[in-house]
C-alpha atoms as a PDB file:
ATOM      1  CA  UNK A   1       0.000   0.000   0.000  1.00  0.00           C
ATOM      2  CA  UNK A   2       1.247   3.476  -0.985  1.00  0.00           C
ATOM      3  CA  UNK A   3       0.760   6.355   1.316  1.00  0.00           C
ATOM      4  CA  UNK A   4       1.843  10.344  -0.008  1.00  0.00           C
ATOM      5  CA  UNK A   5       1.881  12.896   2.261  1.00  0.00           C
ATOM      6  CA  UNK A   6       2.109  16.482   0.424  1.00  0.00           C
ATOM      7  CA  UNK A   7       3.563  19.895   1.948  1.00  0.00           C
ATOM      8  CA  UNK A   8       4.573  23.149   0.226  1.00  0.00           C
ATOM      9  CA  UNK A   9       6.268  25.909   1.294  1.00  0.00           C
ATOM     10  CA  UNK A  10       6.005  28.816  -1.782  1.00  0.00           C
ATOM     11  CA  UNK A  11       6.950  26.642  -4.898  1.00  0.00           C
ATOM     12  CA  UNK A  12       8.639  23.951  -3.386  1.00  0.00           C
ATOM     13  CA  UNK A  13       6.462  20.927  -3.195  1.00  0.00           C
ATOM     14  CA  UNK A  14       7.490  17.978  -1.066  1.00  0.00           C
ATOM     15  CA  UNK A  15       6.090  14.495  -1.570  1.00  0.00           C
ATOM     16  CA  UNK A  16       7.073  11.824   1.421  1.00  0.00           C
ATOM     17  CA  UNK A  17       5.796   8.558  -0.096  1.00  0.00           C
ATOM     18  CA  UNK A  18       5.427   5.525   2.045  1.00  0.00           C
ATOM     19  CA  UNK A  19       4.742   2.231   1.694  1.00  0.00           C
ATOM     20  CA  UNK A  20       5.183  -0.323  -1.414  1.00  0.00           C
ATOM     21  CA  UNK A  21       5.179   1.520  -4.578  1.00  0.00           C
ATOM     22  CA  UNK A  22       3.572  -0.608  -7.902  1.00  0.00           C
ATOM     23  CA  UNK A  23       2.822   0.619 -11.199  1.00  0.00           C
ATOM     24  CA  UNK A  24      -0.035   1.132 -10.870  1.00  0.00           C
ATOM     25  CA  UNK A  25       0.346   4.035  -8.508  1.00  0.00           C
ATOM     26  CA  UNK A  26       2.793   5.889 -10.858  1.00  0.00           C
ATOM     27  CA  UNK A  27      -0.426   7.834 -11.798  1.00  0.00           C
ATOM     28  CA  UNK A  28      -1.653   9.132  -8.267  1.00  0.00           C
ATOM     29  CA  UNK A  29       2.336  10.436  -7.955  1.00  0.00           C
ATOM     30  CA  UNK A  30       2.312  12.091 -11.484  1.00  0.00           C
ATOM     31  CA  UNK A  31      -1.138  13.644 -10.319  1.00  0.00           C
ATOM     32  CA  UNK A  32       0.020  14.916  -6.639  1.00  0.00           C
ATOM     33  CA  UNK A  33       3.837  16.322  -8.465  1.00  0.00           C
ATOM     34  CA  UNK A  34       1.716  17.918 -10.765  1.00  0.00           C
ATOM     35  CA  UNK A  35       0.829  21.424  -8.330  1.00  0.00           C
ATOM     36  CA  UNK A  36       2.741  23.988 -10.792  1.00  0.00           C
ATOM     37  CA  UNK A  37       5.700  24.335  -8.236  1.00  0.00           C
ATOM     38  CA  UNK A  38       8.995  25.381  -9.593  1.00  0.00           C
ATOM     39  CA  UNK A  39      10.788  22.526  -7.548  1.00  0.00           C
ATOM     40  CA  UNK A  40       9.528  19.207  -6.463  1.00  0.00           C
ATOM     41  CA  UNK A  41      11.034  16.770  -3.613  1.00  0.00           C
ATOM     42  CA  UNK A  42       9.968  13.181  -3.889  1.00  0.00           C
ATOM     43  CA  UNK A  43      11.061  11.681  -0.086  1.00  0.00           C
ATOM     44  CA  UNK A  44      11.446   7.849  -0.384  1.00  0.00           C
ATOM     45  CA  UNK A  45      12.835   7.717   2.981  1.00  0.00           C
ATOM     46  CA  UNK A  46       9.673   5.586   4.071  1.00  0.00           C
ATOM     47  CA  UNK A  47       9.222   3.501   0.612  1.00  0.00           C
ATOM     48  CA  UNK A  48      10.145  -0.088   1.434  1.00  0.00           C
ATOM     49  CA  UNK A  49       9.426  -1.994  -1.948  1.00  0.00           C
ATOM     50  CA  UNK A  50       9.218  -0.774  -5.816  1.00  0.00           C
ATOM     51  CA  UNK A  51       9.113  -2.955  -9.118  1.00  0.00           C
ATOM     52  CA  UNK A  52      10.971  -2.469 -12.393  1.00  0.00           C
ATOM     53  CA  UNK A  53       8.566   0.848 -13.569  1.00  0.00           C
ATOM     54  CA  UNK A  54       8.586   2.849 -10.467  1.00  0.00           C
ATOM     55  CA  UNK A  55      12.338   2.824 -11.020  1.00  0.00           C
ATOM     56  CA  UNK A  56      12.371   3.731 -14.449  1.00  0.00           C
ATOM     57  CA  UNK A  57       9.434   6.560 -13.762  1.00  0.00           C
ATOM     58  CA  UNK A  58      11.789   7.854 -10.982  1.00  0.00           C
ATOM     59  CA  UNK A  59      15.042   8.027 -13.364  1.00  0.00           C
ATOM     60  CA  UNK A  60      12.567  10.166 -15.599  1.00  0.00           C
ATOM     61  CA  UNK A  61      11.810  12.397 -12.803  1.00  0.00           C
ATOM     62  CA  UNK A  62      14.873  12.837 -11.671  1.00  0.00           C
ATOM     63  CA  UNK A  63      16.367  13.439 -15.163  1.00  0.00           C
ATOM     64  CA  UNK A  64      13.374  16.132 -15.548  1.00  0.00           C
ATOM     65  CA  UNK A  65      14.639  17.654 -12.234  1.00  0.00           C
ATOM     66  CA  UNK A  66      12.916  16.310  -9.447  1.00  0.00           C
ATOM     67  CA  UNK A  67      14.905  15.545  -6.025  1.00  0.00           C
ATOM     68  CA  UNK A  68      14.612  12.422  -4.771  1.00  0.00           C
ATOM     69  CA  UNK A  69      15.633  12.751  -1.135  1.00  0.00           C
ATOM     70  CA  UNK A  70      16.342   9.590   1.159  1.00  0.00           C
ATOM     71  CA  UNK A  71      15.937   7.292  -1.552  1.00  0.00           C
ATOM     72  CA  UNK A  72      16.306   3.624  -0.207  1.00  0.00           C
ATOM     73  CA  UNK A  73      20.391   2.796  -1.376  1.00  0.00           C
ATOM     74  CA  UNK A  74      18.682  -0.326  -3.394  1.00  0.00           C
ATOM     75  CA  UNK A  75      16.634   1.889  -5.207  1.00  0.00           C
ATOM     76  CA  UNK A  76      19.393   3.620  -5.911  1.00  0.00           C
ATOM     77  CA  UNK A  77      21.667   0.845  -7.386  1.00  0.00           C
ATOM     78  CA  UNK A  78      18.798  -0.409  -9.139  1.00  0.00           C
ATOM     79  CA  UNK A  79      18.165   2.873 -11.084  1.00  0.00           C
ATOM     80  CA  UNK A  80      22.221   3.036 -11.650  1.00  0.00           C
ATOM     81  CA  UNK A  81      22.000  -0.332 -13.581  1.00  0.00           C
ATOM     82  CA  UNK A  82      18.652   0.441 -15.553  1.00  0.00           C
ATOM     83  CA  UNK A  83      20.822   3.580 -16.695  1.00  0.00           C
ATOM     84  CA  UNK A  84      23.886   1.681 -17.326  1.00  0.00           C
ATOM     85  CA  UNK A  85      21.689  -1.323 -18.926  1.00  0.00           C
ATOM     86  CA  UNK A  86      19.562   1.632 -21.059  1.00  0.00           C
ATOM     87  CA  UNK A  87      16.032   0.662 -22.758  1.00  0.00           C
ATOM     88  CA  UNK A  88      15.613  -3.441 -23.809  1.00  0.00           C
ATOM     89  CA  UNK A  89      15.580  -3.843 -27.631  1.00  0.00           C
ATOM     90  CA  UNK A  90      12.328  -3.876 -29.018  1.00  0.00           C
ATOM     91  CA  UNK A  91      10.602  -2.719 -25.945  1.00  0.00           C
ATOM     92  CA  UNK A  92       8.728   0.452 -26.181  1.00  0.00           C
ATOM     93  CA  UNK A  93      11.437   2.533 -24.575  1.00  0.00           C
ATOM     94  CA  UNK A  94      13.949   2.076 -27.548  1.00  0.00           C
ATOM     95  CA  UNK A  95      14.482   4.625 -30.085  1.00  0.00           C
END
């Protein structure tokens, strides 16, 4: 179960997601990043499980700009080898 807590201080908008994160719930992130602030934090200090396209929606974010504050060091070294590994051939990512 995903939980989001949302605060914003002038155009700063901080997300502190919580839980398991599917993706399925990519959409109700999207929707609660999508305020109009100038910066957005995504806190995954809380998140305790994601699957293969919550990591590859959070390198997009993050290559668009958005923080990602606390994220889980698995997480982390997950996203690292999607970017080193880059999109499979023939799936819908590749150019």
């Amino acid at each position: 179960m995903l939980r989001i807590e949302k605060h914003s201080d002038g155009c700063v908008s901080r997300l502190r997601l919580s839980g398991r994160i599917r993706s399925d719930h990519i959409a109700y992130v999207r929707s609660a990043m999508s305020d109009g602030c100038a910066r957005t934090i995504l806190d995954l200090s809380d998140v305790i499980l994601v699957d293969l396209e919550v990591v590859r929606f959070l390198i997009g974010v993050e290559d668009e700009g958005t923080e990602l504050f606390q994220c889980p060091p698995y997480v982390r070294e997950w996203m690292l080898r999607e970017r080193d590994e880059g999109p499979e051939p023939g799936s819908s990512d590749a150019t």
